[in-house]
Protein backbone atom coordinates (compact mmCIF):
# COMPACT_ATOMS: atom_id res chain seq x y z
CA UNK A 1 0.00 0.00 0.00
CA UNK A 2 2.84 2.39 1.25
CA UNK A 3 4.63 1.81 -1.89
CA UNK A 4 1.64 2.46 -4.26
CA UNK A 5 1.05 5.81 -2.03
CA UNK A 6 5.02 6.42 -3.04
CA UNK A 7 3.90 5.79 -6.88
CA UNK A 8 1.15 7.63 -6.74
CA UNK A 9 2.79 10.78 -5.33
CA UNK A 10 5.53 10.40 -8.33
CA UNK A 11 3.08 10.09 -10.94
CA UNK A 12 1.07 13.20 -9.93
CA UNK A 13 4.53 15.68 -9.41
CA UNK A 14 5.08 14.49 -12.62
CA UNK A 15 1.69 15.38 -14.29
CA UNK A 16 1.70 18.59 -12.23
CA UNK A 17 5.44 19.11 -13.62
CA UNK A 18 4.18 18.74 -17.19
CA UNK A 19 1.10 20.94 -17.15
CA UNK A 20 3.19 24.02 -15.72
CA UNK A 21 6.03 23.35 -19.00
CA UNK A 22 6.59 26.87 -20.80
CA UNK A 23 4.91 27.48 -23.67
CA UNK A 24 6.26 29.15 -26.81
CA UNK A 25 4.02 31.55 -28.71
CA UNK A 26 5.11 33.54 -31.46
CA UNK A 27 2.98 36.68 -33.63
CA UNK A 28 3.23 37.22 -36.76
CA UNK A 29 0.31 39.77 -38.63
CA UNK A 30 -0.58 41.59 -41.74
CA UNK A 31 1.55 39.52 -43.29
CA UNK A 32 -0.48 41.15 -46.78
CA UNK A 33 0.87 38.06 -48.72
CA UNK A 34 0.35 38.51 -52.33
CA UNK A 35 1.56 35.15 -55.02
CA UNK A 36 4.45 35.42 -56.64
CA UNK A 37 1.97 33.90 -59.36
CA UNK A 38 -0.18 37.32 -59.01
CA UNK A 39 2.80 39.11 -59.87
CA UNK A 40 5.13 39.78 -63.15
CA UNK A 41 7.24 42.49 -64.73
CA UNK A 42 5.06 44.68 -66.13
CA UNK A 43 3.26 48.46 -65.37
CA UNK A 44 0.61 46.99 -63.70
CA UNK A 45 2.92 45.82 -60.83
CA UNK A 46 4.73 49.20 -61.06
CA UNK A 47 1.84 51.49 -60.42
CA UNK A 48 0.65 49.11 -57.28
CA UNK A 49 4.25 49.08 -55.70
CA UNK A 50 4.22 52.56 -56.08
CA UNK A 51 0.71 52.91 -54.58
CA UNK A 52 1.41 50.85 -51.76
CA UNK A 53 4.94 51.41 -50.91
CA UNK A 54 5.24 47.60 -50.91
CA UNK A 55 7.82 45.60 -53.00
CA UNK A 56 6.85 42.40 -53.41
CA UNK A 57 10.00 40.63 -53.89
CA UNK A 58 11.03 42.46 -50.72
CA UNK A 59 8.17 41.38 -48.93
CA UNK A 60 8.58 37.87 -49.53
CA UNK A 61 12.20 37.97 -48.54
CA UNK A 62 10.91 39.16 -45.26
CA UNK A 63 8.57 36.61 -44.69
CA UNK A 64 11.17 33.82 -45.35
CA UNK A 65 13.89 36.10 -43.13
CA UNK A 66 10.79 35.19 -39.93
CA UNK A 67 9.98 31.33 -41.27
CA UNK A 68 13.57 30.73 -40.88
CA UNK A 69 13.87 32.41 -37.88
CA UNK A 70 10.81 30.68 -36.37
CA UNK A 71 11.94 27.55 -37.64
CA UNK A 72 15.36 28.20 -35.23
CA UNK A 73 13.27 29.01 -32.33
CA UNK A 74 10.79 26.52 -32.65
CA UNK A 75 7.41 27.80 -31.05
CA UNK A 76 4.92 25.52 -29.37
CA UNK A 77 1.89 27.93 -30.55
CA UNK A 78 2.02 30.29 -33.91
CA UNK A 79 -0.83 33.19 -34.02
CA UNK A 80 -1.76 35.02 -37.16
CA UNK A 81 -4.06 37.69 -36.38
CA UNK A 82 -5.06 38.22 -40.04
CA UNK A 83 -4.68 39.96 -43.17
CA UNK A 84 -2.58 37.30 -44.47
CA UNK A 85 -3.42 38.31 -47.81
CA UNK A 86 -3.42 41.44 -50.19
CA UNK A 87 -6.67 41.10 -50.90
CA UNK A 88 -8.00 37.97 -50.26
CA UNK A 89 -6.67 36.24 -53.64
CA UNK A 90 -7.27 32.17 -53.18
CA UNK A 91 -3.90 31.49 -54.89
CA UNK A 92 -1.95 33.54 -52.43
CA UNK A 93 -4.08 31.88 -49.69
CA UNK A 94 -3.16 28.74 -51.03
CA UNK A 95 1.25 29.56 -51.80
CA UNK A 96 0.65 31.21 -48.14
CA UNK A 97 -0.04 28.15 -46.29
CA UNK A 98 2.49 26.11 -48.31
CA UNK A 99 5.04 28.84 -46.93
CA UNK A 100 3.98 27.73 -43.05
CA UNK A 101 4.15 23.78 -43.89
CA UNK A 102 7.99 23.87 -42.87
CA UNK A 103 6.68 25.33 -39.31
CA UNK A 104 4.10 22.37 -39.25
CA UNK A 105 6.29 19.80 -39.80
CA UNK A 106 8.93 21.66 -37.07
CA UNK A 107 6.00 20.55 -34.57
CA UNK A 108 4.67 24.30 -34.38
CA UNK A 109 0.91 24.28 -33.99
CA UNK A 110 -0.48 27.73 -36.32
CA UNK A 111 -3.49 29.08 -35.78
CA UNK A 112 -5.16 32.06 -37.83
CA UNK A 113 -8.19 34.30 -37.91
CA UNK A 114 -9.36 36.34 -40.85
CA UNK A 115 -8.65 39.94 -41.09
CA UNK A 116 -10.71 42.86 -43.60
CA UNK A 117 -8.19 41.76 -46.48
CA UNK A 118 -9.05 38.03 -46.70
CA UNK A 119 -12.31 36.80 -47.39
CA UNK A 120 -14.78 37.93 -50.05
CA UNK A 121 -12.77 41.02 -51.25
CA UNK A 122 -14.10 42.43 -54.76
CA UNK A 123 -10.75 43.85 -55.57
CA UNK A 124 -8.68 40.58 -55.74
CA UNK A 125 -6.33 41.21 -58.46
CA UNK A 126 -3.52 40.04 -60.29
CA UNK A 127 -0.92 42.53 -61.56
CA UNK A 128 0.87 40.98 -64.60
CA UNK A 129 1.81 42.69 -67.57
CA UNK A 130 0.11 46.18 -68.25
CA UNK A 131 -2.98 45.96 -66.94
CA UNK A 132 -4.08 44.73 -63.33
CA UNK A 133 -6.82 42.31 -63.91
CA UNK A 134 -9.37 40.58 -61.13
CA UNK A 135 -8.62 37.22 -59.77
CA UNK A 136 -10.67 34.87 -57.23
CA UNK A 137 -10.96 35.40 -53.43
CA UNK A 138 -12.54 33.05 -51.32
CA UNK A 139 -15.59 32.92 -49.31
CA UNK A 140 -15.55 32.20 -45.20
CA UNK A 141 -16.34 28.31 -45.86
CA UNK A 142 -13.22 28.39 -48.22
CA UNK A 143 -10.99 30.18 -45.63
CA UNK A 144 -12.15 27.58 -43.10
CA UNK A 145 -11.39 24.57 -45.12
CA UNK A 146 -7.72 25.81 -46.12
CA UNK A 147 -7.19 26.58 -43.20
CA UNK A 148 -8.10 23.66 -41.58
CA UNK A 149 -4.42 22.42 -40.72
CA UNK A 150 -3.94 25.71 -39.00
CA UNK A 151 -7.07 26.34 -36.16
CA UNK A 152 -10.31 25.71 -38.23
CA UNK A 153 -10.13 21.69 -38.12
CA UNK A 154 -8.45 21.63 -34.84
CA UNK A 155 -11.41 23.32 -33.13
CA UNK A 156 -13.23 22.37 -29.64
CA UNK A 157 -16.02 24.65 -30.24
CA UNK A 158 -17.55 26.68 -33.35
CA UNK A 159 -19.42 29.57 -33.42
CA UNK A 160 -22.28 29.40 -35.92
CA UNK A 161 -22.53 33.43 -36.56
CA UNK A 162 -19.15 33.98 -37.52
CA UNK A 163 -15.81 31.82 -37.93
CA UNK A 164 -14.65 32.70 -35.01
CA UNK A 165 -13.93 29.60 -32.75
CA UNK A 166 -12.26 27.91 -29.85
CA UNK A 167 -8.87 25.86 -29.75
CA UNK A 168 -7.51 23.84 -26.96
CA UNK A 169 -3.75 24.40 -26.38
CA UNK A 170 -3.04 22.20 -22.96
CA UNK A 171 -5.24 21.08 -19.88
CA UNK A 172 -5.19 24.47 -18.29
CA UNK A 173 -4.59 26.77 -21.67
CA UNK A 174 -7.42 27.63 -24.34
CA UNK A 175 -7.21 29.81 -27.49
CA UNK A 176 -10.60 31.81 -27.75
CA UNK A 177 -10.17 33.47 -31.86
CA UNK A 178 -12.89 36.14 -33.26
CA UNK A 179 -13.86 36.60 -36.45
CA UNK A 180 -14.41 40.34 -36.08
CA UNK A 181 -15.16 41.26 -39.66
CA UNK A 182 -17.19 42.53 -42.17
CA UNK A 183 -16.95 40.73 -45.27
CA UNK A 184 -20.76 39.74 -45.67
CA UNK A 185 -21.31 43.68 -46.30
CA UNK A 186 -18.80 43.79 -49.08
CA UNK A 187 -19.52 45.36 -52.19
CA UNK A 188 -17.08 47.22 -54.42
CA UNK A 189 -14.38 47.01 -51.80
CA UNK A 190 -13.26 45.89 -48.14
CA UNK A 191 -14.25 47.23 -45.03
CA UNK A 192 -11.44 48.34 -42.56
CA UNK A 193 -13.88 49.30 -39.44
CA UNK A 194 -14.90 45.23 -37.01
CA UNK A 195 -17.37 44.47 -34.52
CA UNK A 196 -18.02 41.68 -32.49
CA UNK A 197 -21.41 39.93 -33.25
CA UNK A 198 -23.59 39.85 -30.43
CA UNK A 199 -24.28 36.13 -31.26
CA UNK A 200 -20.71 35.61 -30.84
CA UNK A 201 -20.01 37.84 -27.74
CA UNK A 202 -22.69 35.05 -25.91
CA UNK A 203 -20.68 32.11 -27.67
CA UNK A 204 -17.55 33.84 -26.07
CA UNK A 205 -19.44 34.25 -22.70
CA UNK A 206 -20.43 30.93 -22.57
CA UNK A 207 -16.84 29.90 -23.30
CA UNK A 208 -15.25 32.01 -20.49
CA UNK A 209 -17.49 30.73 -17.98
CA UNK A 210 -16.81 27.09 -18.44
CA UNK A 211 -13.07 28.28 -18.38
CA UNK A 212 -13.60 30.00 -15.07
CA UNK A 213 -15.61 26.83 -13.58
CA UNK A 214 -12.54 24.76 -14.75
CA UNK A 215 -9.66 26.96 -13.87
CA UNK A 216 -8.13 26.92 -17.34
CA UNK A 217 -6.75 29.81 -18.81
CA UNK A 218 -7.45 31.74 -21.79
CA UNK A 219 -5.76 33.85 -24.21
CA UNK A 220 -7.86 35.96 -27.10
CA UNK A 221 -6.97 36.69 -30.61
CA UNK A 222 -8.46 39.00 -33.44
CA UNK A 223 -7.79 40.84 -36.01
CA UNK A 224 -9.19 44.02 -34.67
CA UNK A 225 -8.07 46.12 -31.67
CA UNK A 226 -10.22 46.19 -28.85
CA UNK A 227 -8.63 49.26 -26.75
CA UNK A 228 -7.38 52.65 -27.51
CA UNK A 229 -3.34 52.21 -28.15
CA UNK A 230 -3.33 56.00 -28.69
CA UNK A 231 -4.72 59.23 -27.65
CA UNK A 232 -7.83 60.37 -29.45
CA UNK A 233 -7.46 56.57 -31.82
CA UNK A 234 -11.30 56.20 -31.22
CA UNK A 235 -11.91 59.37 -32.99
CA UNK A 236 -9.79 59.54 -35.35
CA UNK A 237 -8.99 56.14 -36.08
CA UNK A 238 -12.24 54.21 -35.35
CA UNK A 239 -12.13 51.50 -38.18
CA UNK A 240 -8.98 50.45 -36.58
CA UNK A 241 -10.97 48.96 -33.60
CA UNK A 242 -14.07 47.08 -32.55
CA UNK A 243 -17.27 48.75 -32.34
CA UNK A 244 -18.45 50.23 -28.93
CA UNK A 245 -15.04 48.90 -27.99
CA UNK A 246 -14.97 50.20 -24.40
CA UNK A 247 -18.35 48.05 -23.97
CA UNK A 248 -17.02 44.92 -25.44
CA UNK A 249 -13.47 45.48 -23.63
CA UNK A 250 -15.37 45.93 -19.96
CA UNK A 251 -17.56 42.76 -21.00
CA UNK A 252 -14.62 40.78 -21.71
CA UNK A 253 -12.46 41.74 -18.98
CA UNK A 254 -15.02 41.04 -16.63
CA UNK A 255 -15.71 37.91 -17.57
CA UNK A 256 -12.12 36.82 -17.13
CA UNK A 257 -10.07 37.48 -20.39
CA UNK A 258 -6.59 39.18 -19.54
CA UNK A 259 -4.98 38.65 -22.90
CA UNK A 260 -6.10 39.26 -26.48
CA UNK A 261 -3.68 39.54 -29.76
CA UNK A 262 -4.53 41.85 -32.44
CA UNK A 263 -3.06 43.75 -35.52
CA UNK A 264 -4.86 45.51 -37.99
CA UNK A 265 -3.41 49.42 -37.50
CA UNK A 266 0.31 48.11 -38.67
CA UNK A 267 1.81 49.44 -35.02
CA UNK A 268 3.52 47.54 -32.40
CA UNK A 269 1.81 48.30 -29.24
CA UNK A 270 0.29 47.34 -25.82
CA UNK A 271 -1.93 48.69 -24.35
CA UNK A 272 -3.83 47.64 -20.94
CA UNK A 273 -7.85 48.63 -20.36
CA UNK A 274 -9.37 48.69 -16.81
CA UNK A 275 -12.89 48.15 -16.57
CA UNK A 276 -15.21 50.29 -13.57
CA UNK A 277 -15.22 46.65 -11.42
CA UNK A 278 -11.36 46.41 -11.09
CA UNK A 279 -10.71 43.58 -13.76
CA UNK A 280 -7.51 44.39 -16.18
CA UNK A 281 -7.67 43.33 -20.13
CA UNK A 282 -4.47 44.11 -22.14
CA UNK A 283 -4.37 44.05 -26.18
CA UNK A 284 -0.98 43.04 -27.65
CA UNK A 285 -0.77 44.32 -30.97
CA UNK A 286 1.48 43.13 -33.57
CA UNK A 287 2.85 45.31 -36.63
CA UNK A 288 2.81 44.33 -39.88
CA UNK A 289 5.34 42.40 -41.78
CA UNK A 290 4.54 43.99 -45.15
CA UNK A 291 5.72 47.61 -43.31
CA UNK A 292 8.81 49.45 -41.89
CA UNK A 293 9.75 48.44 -39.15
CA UNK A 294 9.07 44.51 -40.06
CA UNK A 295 7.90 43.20 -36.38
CA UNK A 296 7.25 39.73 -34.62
CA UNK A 297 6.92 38.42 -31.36
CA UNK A 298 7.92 35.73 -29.44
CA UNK A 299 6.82 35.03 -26.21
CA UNK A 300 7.07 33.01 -23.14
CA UNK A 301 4.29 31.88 -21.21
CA UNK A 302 5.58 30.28 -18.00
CA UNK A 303 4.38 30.43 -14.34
CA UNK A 304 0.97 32.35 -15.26
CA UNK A 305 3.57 35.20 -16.58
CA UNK A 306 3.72 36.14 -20.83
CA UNK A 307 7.25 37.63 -21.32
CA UNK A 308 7.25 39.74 -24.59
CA UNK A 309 9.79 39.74 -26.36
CA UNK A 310 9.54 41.83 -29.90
CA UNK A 311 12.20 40.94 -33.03
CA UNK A 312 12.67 43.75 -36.24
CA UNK A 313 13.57 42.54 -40.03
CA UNK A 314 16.34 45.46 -40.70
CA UNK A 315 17.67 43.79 -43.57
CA UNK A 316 17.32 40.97 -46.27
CA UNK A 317 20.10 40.17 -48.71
CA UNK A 318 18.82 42.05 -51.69
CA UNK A 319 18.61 45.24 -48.99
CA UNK A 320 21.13 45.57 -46.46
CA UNK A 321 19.62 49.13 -45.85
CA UNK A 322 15.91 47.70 -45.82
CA UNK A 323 14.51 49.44 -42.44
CA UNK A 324 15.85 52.74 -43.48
CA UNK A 325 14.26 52.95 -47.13
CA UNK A 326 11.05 51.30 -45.60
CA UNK A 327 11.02 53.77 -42.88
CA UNK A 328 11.32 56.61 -45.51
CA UNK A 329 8.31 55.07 -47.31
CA UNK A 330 6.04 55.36 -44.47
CA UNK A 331 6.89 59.01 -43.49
CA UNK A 332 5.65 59.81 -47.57
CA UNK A 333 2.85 57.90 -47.52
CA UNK A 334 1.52 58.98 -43.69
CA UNK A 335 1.95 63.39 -44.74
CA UNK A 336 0.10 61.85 -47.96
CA UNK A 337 -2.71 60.44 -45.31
CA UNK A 338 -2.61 63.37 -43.12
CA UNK A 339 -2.92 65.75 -45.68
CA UNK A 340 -6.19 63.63 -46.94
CA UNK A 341 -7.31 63.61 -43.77
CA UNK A 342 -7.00 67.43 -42.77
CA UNK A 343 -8.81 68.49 -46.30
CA UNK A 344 -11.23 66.35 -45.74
CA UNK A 345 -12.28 67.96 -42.39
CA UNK A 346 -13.29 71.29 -44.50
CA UNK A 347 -11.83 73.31 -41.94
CA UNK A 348 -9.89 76.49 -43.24
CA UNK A 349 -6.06 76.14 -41.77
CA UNK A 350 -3.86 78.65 -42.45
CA UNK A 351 -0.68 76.81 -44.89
CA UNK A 352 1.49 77.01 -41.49
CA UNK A 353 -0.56 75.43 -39.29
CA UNK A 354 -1.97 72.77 -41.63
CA UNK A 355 2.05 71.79 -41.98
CA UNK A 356 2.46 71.85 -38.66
CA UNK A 357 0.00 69.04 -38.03
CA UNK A 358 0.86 67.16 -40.69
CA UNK A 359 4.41 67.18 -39.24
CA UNK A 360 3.31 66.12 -35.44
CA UNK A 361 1.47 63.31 -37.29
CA UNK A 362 3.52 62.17 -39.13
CA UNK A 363 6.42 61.81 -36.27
CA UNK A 364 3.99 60.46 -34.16
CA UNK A 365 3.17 57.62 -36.47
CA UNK A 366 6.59 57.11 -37.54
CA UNK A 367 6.95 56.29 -33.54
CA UNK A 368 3.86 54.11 -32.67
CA UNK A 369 4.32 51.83 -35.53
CA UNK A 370 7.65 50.97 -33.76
CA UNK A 371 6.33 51.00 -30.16
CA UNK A 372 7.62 52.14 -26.84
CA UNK A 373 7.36 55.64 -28.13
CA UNK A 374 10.08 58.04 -26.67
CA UNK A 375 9.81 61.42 -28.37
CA UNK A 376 12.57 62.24 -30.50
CA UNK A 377 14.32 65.56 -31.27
CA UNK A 378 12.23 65.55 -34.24
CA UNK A 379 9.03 64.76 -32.64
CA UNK A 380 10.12 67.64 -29.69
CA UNK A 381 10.84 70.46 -32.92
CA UNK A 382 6.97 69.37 -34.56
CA UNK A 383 5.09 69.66 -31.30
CA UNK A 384 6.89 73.08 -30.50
CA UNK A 385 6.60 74.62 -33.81
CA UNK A 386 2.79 73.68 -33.78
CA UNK A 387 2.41 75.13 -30.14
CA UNK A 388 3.86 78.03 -30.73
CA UNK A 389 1.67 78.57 -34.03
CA UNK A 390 -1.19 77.67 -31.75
CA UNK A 391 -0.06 80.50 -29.18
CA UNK A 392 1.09 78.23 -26.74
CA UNK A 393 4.57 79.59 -26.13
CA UNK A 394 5.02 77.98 -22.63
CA UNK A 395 4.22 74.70 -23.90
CA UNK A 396 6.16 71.79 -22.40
CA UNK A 397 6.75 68.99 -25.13
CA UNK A 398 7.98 66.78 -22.86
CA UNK A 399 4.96 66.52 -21.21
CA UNK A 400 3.26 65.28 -24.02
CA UNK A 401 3.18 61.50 -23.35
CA UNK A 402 1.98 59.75 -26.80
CA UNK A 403 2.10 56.41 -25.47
CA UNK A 404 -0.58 53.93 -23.26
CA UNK A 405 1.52 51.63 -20.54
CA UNK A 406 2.83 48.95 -20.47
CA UNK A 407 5.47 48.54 -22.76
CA UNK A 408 5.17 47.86 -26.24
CA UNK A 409 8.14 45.65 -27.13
CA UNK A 410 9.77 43.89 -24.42
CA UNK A 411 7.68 43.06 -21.22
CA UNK A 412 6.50 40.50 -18.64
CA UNK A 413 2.85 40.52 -18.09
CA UNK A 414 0.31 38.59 -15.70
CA UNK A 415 -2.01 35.92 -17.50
């Protein structure tokens, strides 16, 4: 009897030794994948890389620069918070998941969601020769079934209103993934702007509750944020997050979800929401691989604790210089947005002032994408030469804080 008790006691600091083992999770998003079939020397190509700012050839190199990497590190768990695609073309859904078979077969588990650029988009394209001509996407049910090696036919539970669904990781670790867009509204184009279904926020409910009956963990994913990750980003930036997101954030963090991973506004940032009851949600976002400055994450989850740790592509062999001409990009393209953006308010601005703003917007963005904002001398110069247009001579830039805690890039956080 004693010596059963003895094996008994083994057996059980094993399991319990087992179920606490780290687990690796990496992030990877807006990954904007187009096929190298979708694209040949020709103007058509031209005029989109000069549209978008994205090369594809450079793109691609980037991708394989973070397979290869991942395939070093070898993660338990990989997330893809969406936009895998340019615009939802089925062959560069298809040449996307034969670029994460190598992770597969490395004994990394992927799992995906949809983002705005993925499913049902009436401006899939192909841009060969002269003129760009339209190409297939796929609909939800065909999104499901190729993915089905990476989340959708791995899944514990299904909701029926959207493809969002629920994936089991360990005994005491779930993965609960929204589907938090709009693609059954499409019409001539995509639609940037999510929301959360109320159909699904039950399902999720429902979820979260057995969780907390059961003591197992879980960790979110979309595609869209679900908190502010910058001042005023509701107002000016609404399509980059959920609807009523403060509502759906207090919901969620009430009922027991700490962690969700997002992408979607192409920044690197982390940002924590309390709700009124005390209960703390925080949404890691991940930056885009198809923009400066080329982020991913890997991340440690061990003793209820995630430690963040965020990894740049600077350079790929065709551009030693890569960040720095990418970087360059961005600044043209966000005065380009700003500018939009500032006409389209119809508000007469004098030609200083209007440059002014554009300026502080564009160093600010320049900053966020890359997280853990500290303001620069440049930043410091934009927000004092648009104070002092503004009359505010005794305006302290330094206590202008553009940045949300935590950290953005490298951080330990409580699950």
């Amino acid at each position: 009897m004693k010596r059963f008790l003895y094996i008994l006691l083994f057996l059980t600091s094993w399991v319990s030794v087992w179920t606490i083992e780290p687990i690796k999770i990496a992030v990877v998003s807006d990954v904007h994948y187009l096929s190298s079939q979708l694209a040949g020397k020709g103007t058509a190509l031209e005029k989109y890389e000069t549209a978008t700012g994205r090369n594809t050839e450079d793109l691609h190199a980037v991708l394989d620069k973070v397979i290869s990497d991942l395939l070093d590190e070898c993660p338990d768990i990989l997330l893809i918070p969406g936009d895998i695609t340019n615009n939802g073309e089925k062959q560069s859904h298809l040449d996307f998941k034969e670029k994460l078979l190598p992770l597969t077969k490395n004994g990394t588990q992927v799992f995906v969601v949809p983002g705005n650029h993925d499913i049902n988009v009436p401006t899939a394209k192909k841009y060969i020769g002269d003129k760009a001509e339209p190409v297939e996407s796929v609909s939800a049910e065909e999104f499901a079934a190729i993915y089905s090696d990476f989340g959708y036919g791995k899944v514990v539970k299904r909701d029926t209103a959207s493809l969002s669904y629920l994936a089991f990781i360990n005994d005491s670790l779930w993965l609960l993934c929204f589907d938090t867009n709009r693609y059954n509204e499409y019409r001539t184009s995509s639609i940037s702007s999510g929301r959360i279904l109320p159909q699904t926020l039950n399902w999720a409910l429902d979820i979260l509750h057995e969780a907390k009956e059961k003591n197992i963990d879980v960790i979110g994913m979309m595609h869209h944020g679900l908190v502010e990750h910058m001042p005023y980003q509701s107002a000016f930036f609404s399509e980059y997050l959920i609807d009523d997101w403060k509502k759906n954030a207090e919901i969620l963090a009430d009922n027991g979800l700490k962690i969700v991973f997002t992408g979607h506004f192409h920044a690197n940032d982390i940002t924590s929401f309390t709700s009124p009851a005390g209960n703390t949600i925080t949404d890691v976002e991940t930056g885009s691989l198809a923009q400066y400055p080329f982020p991913y994450r890997l991340i440690l989850l061990e003793n209820n604790t995630l430690k963040i740790n965020t990894h740049v592509v600077n350079s790929i062999p065709s551009k030693p210089q890569l960040a720095a001409e990418y970087r360059e990009k961005l600044r043209k393209q966000t005065e380009a947005s700003a500018s939009s953006k500032i006409n389209n308010l119809n508000i007469p601005l004098p030609k200083e002032i209007r440059q002014a703003l554009i300026d502080v917007i564009v160093e600010m963005n320049l900053l966020h994408v890359c997280g853990d904002e500290h303001l620069t001398e440049e930043m410091l110069q934009a927000i004092q030469i648009f104070e002092k247009i503004m009359g505010q001579e005794n305006f302290d830039p330094t206590s202008f804080q553009p940045d949300y805690p935590p950290a953005d890039n490298n951080v330990e956080l409580a699950l």
